[in-house]
Protein backbone atom coordinates (compact mmCIF):
# COMPACT_ATOMS: atom_id res chain seq x y z
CA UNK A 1 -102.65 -269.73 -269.24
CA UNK A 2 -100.82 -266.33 -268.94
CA UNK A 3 -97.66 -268.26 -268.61
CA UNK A 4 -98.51 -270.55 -271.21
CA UNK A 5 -98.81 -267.97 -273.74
CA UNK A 6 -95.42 -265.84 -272.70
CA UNK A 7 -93.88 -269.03 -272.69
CA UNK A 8 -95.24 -269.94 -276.06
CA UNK A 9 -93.42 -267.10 -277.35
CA UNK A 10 -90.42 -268.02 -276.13
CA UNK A 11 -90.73 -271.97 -277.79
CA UNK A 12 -91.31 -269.99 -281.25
CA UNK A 13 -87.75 -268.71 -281.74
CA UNK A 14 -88.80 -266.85 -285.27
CA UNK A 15 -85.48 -266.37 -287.48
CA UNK A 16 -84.75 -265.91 -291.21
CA UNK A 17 -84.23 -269.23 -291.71
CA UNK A 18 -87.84 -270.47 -289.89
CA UNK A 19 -91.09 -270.43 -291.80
CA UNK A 20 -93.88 -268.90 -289.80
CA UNK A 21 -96.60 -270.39 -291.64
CA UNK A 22 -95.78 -273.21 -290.10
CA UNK A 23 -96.35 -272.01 -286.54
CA UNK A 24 -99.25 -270.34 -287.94
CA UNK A 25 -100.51 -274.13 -289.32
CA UNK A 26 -99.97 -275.35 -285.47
CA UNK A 27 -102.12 -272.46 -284.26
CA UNK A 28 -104.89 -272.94 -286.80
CA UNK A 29 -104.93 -276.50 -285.52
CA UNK A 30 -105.42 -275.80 -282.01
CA UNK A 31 -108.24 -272.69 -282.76
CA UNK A 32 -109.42 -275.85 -284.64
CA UNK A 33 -109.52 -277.80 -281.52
CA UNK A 34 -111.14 -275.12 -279.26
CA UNK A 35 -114.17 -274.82 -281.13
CA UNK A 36 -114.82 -278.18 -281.35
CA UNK A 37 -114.12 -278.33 -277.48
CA UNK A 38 -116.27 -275.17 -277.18
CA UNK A 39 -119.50 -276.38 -279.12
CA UNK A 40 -118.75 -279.93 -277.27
CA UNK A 41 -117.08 -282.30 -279.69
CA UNK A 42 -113.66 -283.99 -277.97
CA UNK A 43 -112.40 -285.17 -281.25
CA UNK A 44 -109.66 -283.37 -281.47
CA UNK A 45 -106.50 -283.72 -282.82
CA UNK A 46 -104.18 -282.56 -279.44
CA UNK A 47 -105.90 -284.97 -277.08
CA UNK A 48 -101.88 -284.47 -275.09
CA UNK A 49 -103.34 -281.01 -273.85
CA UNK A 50 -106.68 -281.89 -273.80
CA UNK A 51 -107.41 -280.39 -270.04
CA UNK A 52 -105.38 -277.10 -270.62
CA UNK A 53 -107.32 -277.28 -274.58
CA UNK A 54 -110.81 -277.39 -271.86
CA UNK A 55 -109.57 -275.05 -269.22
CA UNK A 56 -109.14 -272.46 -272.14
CA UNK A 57 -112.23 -272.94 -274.02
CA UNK A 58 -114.65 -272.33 -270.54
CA UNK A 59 -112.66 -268.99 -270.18
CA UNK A 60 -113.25 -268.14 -274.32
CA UNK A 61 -116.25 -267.10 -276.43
CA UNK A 62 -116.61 -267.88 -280.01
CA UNK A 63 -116.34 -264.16 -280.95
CA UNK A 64 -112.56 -264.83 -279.33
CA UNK A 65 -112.10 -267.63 -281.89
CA UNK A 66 -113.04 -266.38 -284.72
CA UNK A 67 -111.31 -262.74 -283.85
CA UNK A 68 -107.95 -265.24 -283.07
CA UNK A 69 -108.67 -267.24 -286.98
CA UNK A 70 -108.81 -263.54 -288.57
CA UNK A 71 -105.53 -262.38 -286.78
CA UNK A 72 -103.67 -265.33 -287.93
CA UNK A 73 -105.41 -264.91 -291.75
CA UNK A 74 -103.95 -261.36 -291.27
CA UNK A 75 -100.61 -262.52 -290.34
CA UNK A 76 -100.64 -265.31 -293.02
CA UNK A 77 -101.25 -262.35 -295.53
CA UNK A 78 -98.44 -260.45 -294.03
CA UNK A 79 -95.83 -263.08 -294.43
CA UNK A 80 -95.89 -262.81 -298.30
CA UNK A 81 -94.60 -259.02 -297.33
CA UNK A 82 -91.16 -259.05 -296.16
CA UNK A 83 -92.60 -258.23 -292.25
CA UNK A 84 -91.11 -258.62 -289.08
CA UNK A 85 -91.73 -261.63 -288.15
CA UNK A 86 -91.30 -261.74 -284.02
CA UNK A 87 -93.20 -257.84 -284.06
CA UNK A 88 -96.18 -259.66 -286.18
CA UNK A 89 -96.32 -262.78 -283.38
CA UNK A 90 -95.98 -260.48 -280.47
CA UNK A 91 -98.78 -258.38 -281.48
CA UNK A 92 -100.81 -261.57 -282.33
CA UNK A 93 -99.85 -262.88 -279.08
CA UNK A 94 -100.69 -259.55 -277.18
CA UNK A 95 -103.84 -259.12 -278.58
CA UNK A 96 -105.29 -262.57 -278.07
CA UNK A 97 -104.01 -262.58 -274.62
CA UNK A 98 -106.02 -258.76 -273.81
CA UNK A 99 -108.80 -260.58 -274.91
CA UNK A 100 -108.94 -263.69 -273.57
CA UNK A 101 -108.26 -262.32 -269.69
């Protein structure tokens, strides 16, 4: 998963021209998709990635979640703010990472 998430970074080339609420929309979808895998509903809407979507949620709490849902509100907030887009990602990426390991 440590790959995964460096090399989710790298798929999510952030420029002027790019929207991040639309990456943010993707991750909303699969936090969406984690807690139903967590509480034990496989109805999900990624069923491509279910095992890695499974291998994730045994590893996460739902404090994780919900800390993950408030990050990306934050950086949803942000993005009416001229912000660095990349720097706001990172930091969403580093921090979910720390606590996920």
């Amino acid at each position: 998963t440590e790959i995964y998430t460096l090399s989710l970074h790298d798929a999510l080339p952030i420029c002027r021209s790019e929207k991040l609420d639309v990456y943010l929309k993707v991750l909303y979808g699969l936090l969406r998709d984690l807690l139903l895998i967590h509480e034990g509903v496989h109805e999900i809407r990624n069923r491509d990635i279910l095992g890695e979507l499974e291998a994730l949620s045994a590893r996460i709490e739902f404090g994780w979640i919900r800390r993950a849902v408030a990050k990306i509100d934050e950086i949803a907030e942000l993005i009416q703010r001229n912000i660095q887009k990349g720097i706001a990602l990172d930091a969403l990426i580093m921090d979910l990472r720390g606590t996920a390991l």
